[in-house]
N, C-alpha and C. Protein backbone atom coordinates (compact mmCIF):
# COMPACT_ATOMS: atom_id res chain seq x y z
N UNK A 1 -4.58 -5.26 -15.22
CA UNK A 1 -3.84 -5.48 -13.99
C UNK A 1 -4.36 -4.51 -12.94
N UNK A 2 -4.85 -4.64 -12.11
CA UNK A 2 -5.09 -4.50 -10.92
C UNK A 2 -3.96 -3.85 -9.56
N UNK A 3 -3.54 -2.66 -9.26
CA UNK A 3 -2.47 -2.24 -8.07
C UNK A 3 -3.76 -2.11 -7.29
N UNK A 4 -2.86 -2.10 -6.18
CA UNK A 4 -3.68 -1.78 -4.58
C UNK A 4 -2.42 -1.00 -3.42
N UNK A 5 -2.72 0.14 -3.49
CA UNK A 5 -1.96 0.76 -2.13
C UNK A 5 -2.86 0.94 -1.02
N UNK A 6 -1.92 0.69 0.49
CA UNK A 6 -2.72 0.63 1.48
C UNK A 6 -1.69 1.51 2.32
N UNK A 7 -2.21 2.39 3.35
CA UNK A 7 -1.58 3.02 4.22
C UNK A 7 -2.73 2.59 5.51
N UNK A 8 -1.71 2.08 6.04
CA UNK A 8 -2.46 0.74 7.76
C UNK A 8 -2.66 2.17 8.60
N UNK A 9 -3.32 2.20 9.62
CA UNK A 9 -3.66 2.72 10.37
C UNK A 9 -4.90 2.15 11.31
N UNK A 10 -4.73 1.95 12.38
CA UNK A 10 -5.79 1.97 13.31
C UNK A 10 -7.32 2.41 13.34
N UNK A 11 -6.95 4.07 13.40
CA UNK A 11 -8.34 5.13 13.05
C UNK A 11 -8.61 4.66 11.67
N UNK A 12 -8.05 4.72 10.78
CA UNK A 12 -8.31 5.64 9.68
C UNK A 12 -7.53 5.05 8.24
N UNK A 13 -7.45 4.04 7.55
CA UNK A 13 -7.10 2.74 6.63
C UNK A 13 -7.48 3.48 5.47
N UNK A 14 -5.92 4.34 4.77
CA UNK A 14 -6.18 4.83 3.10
C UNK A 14 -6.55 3.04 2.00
N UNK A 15 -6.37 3.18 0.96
CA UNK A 15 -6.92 2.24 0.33
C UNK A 15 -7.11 2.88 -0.71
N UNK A 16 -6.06 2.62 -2.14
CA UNK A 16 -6.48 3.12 -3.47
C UNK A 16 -5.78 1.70 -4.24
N UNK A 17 -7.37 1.85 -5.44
CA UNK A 17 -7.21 0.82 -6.27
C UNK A 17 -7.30 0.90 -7.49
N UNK A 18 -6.37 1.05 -8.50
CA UNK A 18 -5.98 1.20 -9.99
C UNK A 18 -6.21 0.22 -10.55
N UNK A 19 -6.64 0.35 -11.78
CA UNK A 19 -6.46 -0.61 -12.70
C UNK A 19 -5.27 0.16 -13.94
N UNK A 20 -4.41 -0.66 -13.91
CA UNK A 20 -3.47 0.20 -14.65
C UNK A 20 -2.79 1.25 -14.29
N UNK A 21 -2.96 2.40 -14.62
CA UNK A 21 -2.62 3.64 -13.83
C UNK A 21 -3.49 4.51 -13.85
N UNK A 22 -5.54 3.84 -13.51
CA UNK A 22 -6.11 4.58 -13.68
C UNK A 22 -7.16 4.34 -12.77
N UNK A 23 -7.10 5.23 -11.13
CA UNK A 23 -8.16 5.16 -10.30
C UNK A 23 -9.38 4.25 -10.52
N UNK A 24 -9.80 3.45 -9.77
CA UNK A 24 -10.97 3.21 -9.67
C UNK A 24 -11.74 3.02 -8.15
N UNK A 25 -10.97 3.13 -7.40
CA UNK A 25 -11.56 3.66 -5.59
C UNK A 25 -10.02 4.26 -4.77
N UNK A 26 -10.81 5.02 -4.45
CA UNK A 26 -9.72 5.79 -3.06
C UNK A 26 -10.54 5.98 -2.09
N UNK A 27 -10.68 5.46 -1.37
CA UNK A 27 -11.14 5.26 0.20
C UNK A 27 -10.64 5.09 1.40
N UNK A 28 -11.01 5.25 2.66
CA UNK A 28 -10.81 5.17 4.39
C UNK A 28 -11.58 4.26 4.52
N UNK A 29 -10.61 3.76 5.21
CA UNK A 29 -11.58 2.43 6.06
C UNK A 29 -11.61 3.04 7.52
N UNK A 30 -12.65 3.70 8.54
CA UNK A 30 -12.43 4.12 9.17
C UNK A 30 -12.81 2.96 10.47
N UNK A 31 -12.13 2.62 11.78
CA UNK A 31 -12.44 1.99 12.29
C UNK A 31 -13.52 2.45 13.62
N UNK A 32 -14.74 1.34 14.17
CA UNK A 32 -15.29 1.68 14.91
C UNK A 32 -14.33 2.07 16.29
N UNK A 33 -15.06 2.28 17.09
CA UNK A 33 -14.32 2.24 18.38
C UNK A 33 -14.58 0.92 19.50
N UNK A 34 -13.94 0.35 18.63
CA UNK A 34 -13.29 -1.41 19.12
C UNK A 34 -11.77 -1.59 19.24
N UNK A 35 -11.64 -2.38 20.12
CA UNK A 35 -9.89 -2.73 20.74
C UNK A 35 -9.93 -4.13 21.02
N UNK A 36 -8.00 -4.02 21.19
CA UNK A 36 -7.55 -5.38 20.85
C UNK A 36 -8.49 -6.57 19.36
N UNK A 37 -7.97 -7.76 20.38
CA UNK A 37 -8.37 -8.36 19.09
C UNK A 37 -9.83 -7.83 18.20
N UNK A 38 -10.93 -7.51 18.61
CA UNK A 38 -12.10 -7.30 17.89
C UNK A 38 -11.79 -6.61 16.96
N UNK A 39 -10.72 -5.32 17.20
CA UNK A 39 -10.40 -4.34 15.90
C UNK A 39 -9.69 -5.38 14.79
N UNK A 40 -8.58 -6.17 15.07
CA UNK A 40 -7.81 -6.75 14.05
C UNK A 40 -8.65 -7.74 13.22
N UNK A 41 -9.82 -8.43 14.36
CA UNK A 41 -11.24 -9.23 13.48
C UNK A 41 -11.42 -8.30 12.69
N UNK A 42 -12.30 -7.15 12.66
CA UNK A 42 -12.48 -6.37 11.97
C UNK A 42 -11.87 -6.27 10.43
N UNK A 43 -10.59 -5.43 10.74
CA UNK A 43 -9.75 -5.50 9.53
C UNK A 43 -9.75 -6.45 8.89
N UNK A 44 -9.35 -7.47 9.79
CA UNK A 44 -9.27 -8.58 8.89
C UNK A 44 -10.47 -8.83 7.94
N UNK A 45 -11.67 -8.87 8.43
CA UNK A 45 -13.15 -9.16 7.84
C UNK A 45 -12.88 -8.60 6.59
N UNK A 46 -13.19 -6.95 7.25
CA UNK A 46 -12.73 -5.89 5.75
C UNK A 46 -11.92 -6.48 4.65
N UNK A 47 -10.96 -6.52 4.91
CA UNK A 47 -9.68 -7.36 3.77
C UNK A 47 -9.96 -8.39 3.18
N UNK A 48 -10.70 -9.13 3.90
CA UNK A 48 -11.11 -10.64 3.14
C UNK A 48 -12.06 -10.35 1.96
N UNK A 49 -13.00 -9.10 2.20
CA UNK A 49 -13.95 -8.66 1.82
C UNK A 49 -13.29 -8.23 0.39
N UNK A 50 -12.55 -7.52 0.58
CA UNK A 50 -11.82 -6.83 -0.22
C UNK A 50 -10.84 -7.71 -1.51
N UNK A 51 -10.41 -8.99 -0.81
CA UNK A 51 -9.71 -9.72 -1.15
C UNK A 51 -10.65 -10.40 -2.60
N UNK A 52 -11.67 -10.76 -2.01
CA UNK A 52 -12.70 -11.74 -2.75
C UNK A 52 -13.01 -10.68 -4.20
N UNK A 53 -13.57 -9.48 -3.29
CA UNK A 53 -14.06 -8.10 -4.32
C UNK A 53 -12.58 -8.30 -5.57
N UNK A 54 -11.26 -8.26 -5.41
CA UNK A 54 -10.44 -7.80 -6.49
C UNK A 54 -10.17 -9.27 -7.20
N UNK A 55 -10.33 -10.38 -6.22
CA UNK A 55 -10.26 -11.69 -7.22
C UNK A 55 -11.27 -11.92 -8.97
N UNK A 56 -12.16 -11.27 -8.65
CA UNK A 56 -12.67 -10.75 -9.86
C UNK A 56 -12.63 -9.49 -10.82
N UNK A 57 -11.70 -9.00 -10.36
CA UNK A 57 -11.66 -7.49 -11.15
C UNK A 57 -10.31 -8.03 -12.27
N UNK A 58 -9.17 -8.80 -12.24
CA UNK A 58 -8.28 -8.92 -13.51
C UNK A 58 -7.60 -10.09 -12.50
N UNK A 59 -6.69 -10.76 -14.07
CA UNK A 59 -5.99 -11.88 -14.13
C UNK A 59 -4.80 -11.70 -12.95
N UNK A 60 -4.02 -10.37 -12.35
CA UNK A 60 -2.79 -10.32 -11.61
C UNK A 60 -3.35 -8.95 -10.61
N UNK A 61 -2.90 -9.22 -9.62
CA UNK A 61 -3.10 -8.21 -8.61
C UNK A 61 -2.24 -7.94 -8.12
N UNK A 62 -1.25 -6.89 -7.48
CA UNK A 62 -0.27 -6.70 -7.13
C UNK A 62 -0.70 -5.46 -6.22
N UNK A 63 -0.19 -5.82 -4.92
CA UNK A 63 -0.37 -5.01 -3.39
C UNK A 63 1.16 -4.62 -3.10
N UNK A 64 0.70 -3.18 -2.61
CA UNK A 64 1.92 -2.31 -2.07
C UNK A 64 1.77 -2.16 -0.50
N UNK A 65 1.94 -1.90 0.61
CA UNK A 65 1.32 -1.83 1.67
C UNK A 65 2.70 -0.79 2.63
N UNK A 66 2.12 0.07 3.21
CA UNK A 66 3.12 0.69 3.80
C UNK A 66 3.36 0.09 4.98
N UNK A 67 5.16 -0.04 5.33
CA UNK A 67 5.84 -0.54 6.53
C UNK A 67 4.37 -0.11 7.95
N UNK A 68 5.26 -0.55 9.18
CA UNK A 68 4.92 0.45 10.19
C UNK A 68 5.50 1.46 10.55
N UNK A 69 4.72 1.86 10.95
CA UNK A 69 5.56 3.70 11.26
C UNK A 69 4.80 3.87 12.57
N UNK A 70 5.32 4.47 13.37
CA UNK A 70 4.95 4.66 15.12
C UNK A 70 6.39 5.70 16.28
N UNK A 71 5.11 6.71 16.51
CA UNK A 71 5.66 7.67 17.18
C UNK A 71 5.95 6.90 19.03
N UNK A 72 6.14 6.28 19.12
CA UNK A 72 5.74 5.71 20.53
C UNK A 72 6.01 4.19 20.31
N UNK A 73 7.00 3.39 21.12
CA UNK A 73 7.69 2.09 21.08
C UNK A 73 6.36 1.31 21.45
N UNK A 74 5.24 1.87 22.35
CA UNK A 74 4.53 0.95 22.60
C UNK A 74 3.35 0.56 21.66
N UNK A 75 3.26 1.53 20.51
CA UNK A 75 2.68 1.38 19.00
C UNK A 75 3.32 -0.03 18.07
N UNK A 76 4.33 -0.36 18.81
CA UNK A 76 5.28 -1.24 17.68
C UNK A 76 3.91 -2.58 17.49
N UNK A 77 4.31 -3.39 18.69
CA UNK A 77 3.19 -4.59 18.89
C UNK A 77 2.21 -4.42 17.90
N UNK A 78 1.22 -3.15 18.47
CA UNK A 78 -0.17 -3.40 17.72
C UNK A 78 -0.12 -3.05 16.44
N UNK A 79 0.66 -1.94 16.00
CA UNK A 79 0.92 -1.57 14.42
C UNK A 79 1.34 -3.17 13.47
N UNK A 80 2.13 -4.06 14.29
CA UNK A 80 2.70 -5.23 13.48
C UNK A 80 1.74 -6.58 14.04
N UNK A 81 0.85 -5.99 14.40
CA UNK A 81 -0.50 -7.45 14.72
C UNK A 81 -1.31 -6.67 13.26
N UNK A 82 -1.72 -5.45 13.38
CA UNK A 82 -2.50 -4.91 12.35
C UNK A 82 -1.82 -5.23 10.91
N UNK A 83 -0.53 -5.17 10.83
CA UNK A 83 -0.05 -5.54 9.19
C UNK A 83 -0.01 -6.84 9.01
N UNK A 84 -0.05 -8.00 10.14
CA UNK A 84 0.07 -9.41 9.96
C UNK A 84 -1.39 -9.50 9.39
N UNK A 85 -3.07 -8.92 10.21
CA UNK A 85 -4.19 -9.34 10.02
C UNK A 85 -4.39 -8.92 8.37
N UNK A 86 -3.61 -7.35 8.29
CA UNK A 86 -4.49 -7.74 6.75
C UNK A 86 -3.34 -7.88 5.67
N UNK A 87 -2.20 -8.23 5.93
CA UNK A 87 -1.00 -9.37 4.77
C UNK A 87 -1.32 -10.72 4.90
N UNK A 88 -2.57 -11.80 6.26
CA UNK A 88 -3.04 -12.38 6.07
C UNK A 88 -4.54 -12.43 5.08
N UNK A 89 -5.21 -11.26 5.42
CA UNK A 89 -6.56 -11.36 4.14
C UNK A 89 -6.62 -11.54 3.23
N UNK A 90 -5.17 -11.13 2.86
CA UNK A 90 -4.39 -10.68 1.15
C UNK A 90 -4.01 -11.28 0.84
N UNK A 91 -3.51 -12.50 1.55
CA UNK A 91 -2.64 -13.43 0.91
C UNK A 91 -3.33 -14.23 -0.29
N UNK A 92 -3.92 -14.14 -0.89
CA UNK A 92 -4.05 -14.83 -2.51
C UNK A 92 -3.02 -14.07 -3.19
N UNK A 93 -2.21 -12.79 -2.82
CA UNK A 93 -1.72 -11.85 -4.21
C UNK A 93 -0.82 -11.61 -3.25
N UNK A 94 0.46 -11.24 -3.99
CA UNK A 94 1.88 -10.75 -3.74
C UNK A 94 1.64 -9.12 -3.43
N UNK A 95 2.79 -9.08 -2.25
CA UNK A 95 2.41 -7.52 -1.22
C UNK A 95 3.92 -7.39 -1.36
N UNK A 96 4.22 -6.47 -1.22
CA UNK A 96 5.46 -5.25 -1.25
C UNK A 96 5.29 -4.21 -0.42
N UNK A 97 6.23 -4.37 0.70
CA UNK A 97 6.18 -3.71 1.89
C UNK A 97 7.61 -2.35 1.56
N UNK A 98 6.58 -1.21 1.44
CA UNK A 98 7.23 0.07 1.59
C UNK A 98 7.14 0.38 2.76
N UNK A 99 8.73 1.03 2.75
CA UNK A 99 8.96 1.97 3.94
C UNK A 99 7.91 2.95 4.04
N UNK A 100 7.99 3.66 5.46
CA UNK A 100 6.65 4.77 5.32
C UNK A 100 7.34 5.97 4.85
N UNK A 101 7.11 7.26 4.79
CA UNK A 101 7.15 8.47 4.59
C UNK A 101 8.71 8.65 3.62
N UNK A 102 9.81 8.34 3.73
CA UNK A 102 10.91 8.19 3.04
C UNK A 102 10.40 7.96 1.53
N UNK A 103 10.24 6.79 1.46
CA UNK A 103 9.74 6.21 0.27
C UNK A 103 8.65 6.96 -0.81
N UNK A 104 7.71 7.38 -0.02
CA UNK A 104 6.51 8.29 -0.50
C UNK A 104 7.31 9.16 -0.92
N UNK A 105 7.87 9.93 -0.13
CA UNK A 105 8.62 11.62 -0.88
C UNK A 105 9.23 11.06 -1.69
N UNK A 106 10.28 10.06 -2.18
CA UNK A 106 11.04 9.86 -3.27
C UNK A 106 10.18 9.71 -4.48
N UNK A 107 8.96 8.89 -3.90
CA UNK A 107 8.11 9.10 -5.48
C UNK A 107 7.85 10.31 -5.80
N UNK A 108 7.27 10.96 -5.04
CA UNK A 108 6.69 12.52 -5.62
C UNK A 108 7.81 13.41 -5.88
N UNK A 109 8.95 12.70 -6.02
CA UNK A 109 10.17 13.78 -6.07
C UNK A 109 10.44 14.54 -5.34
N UNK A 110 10.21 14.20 -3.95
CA UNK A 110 10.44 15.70 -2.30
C UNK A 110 11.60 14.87 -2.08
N UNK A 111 12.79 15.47 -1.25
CA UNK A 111 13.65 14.71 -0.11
C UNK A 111 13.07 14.45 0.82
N UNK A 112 12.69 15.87 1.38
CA UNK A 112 12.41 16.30 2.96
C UNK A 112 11.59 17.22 3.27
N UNK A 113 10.70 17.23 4.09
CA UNK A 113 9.78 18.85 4.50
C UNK A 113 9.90 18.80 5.98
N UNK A 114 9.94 19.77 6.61
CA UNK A 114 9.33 19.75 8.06
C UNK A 114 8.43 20.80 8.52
N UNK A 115 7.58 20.77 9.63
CA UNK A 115 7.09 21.11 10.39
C UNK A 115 6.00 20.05 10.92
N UNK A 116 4.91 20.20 11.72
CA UNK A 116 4.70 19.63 12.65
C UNK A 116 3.91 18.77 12.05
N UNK A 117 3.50 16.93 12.79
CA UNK A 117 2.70 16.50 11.89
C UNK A 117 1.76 16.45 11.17
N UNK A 118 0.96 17.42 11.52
CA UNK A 118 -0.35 18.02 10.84
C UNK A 118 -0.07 18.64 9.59
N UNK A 119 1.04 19.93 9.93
CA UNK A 119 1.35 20.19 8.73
C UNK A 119 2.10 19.47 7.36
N UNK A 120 3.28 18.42 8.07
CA UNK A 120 3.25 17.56 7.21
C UNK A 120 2.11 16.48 6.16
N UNK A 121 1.18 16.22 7.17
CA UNK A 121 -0.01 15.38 6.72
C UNK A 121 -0.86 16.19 5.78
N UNK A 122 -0.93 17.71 5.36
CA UNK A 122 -1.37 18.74 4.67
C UNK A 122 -0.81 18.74 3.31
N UNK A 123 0.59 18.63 3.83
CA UNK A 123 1.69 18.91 2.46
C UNK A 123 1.97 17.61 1.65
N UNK A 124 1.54 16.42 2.22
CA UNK A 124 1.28 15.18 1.54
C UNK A 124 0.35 14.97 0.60
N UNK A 125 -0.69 15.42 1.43
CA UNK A 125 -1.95 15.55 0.52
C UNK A 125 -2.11 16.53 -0.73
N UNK A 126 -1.56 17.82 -0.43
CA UNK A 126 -1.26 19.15 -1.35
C UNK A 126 -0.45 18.14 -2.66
N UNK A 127 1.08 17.26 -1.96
CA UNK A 127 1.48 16.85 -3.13
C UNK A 127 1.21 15.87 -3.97
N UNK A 128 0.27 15.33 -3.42
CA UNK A 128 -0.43 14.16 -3.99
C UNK A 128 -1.54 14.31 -5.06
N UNK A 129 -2.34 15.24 -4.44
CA UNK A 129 -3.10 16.27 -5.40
C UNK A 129 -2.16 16.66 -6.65
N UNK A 130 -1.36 17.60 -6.38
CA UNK A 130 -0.77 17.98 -7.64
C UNK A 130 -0.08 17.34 -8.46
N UNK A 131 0.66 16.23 -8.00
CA UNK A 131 1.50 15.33 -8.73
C UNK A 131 0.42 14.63 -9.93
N UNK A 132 -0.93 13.79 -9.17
CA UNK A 132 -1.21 12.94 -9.82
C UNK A 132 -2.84 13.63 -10.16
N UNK A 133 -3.37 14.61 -10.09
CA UNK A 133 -3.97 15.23 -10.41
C UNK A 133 -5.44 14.96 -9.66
N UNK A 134 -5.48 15.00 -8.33
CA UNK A 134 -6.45 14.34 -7.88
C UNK A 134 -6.83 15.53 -6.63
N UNK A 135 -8.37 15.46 -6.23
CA UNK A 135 -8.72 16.12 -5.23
C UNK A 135 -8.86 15.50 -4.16
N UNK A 136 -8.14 14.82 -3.31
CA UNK A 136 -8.44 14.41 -1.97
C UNK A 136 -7.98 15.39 -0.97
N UNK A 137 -8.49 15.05 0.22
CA UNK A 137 -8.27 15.87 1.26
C UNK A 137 -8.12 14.70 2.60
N UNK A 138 -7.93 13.45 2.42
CA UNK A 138 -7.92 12.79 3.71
C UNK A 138 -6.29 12.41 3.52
N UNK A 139 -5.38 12.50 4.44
CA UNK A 139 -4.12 12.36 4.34
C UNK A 139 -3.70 10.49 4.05
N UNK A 140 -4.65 9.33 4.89
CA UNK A 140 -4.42 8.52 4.57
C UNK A 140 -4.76 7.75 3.13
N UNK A 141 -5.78 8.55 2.95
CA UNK A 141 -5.63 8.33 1.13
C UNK A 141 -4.98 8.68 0.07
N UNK A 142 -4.21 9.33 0.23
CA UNK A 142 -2.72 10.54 -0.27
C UNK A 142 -1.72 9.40 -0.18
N UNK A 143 -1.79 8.46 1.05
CA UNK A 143 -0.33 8.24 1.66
C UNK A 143 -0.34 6.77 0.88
N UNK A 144 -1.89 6.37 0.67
CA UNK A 144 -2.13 5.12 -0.29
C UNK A 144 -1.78 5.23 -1.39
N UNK A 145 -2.27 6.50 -2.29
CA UNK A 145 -2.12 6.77 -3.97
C UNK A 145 -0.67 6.66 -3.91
N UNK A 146 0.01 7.57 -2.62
CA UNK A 146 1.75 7.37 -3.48
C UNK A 146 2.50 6.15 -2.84
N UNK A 147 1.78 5.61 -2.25
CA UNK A 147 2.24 3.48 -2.19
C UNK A 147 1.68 3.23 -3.41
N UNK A 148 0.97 3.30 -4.11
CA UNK A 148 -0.18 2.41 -5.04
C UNK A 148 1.23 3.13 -6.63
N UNK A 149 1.25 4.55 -6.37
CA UNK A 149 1.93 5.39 -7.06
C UNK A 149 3.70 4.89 -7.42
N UNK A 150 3.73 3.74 -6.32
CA UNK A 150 5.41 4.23 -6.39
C UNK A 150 5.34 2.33 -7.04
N UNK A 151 4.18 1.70 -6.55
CA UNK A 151 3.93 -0.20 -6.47
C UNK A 151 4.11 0.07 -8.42
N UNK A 152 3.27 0.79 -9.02
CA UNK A 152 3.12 1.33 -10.41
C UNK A 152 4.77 1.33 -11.09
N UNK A 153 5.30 2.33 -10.53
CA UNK A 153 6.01 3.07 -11.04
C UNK A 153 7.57 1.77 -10.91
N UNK A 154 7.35 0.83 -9.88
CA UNK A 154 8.54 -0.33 -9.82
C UNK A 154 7.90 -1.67 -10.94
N UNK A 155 6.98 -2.07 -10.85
CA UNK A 155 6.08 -3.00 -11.80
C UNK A 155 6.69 -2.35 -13.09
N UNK A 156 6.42 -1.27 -13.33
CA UNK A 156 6.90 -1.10 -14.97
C UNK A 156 8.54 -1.60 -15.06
N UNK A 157 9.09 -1.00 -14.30
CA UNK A 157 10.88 -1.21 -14.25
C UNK A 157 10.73 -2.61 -14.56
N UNK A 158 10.08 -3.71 -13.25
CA UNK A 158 10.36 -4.68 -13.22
C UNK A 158 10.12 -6.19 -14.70
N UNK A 159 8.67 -5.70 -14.82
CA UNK A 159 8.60 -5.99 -16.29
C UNK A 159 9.57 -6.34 -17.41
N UNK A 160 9.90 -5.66 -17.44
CA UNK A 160 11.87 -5.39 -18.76
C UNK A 160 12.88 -5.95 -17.81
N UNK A 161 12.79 -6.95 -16.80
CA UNK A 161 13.97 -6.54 -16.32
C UNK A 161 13.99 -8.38 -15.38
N UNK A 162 13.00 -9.37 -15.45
CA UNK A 162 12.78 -10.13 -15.11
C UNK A 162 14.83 -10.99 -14.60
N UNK A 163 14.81 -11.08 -13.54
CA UNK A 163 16.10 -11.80 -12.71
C UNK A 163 16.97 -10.28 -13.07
N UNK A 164 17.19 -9.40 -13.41
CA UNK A 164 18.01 -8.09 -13.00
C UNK A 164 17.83 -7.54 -12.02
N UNK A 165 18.90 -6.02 -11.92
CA UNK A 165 18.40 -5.74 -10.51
C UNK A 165 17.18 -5.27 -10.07
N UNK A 166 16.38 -4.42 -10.94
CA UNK A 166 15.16 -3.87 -10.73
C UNK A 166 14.25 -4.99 -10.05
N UNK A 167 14.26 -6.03 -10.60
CA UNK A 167 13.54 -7.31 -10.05
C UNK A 167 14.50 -7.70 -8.32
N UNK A 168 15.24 -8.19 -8.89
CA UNK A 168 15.83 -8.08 -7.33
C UNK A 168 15.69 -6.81 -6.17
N UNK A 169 15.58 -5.93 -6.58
CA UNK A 169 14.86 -4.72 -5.21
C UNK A 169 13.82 -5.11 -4.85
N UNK A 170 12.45 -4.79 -6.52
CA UNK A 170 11.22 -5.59 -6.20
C UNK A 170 10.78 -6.58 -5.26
N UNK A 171 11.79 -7.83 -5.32
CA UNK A 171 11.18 -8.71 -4.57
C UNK A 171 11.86 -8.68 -2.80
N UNK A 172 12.75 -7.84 -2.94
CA UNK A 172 13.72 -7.96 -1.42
C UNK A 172 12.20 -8.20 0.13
N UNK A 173 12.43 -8.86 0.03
CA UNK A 173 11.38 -8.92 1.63
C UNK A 173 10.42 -9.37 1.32
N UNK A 174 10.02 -9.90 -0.05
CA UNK A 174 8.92 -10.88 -0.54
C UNK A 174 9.22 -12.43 0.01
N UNK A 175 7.79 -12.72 -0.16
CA UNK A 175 7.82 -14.50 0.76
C UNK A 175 8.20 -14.94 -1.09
N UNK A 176 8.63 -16.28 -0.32
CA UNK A 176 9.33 -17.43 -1.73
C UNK A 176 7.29 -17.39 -2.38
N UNK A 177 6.74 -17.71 -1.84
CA UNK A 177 5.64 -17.58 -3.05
C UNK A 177 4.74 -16.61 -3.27
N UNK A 178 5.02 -15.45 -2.53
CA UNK A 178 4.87 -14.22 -3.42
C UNK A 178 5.47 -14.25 -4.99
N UNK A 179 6.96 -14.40 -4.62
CA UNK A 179 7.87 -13.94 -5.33
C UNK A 179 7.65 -15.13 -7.00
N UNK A 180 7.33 -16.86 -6.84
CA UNK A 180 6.73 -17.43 -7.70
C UNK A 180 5.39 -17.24 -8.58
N UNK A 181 4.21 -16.37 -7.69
CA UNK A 181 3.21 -15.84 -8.52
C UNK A 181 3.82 -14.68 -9.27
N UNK A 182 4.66 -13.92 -9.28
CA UNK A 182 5.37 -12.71 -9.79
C UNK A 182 5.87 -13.59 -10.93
N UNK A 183 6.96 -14.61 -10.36
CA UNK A 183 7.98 -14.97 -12.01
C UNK A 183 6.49 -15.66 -12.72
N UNK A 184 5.84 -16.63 -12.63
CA UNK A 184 4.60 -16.79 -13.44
C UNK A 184 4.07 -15.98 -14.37
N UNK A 185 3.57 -15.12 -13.68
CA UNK A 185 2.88 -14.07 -14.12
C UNK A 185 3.61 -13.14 -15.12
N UNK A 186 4.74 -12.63 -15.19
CA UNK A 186 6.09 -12.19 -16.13
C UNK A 186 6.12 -13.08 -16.91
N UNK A 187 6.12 -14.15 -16.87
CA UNK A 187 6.82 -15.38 -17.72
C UNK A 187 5.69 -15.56 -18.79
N UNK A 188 4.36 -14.56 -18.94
CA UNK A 188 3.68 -14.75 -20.12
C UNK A 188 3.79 -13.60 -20.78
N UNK A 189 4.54 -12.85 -20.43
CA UNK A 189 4.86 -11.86 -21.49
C UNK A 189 6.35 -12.16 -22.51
């Protein structure tokens, strides 16, 4: 089985891909310096790329993808054109849309940290490193492992638990055929 966490970003696109619960790419997709639509072509390209690449790596693929998150109302628009272009690339495989930063700390077991965003973006990475035993240093690849980290850690719940609640969280905000490649796919175990 195949996870995929993605932390969206404009600049700078984390991207970690497990097989199981065991690394096999953590990467940035970093973007040129292109706007409007040409950037979302872009992504999109990338993703399709990407899409085709994991259709051959195992039988079930399962994508985590972090919400939007935006310091500035006028970020909203383009942050939610950018998650439509690549939840369209993806669409062969079921996506699970995590909240941003909330969600992450609950996996790694934090509530809360503060100081400024840099330093936060430090202490993500610091805990990401230590939790799961890994040396990165780019914050959007940190912010992928603990989407990819937390996509892991609900898949197992959900497994044992097919129409309970664990499954019902799982799928909350899944499309009706997301949510049919999921019961399929369960339904051979």
């Amino acid at each position: 089985m195949i996870f995929v966490g993605i932390d969206q970003s404009f600049s700078n696109t984390g991207l970690a891909i497990y097989r199981n619960s065991t690394p096999i790419s953590l990467v940035s997709l970093k973007s040129p310096k292109i706007k409007g639509r040409d950037r979302l072509f872009y992504f999109y390209d990338r993703f399709r790329e990407i899409s085709i690449y994991l259709r051959d790596q195992a039988d079930m693929v399962l994508i985590g993808i972090e919400g939007c998150a935006y310091n500035k109302p006028f970020y909203a628009h383009d942050l939610g054109t950018l998650y439509a272009a690549i939840t369209l690339a993806l669409r062969d495989y079921p996506i699970k849309t995590y909240p941003p930063l909330s969600h992450r700390l609950k996996a790694l077991g934090k509530a809360k940290f503060g100081g400024t965003p840099t330093e936060k973006k430090k202490k993500i990475v610091w805990l990401v490193n230590q939790k799961f035993n890994l040396e990165l240093t780019d914050h959007n690849q940190a912010d992928a492992v603990s989407v990819v980290q937390a996509l892991i850690r609900d898949w197992s719940c959900l497994r044992n638990d097919l129409g309970g609640k664990h499954f019902e969280f799982f799928i909350k905000g899944m499309s009706d055929r997301d949510i049919d490649i999921l019961v399929k796919y369960l339904e051979q175990f």
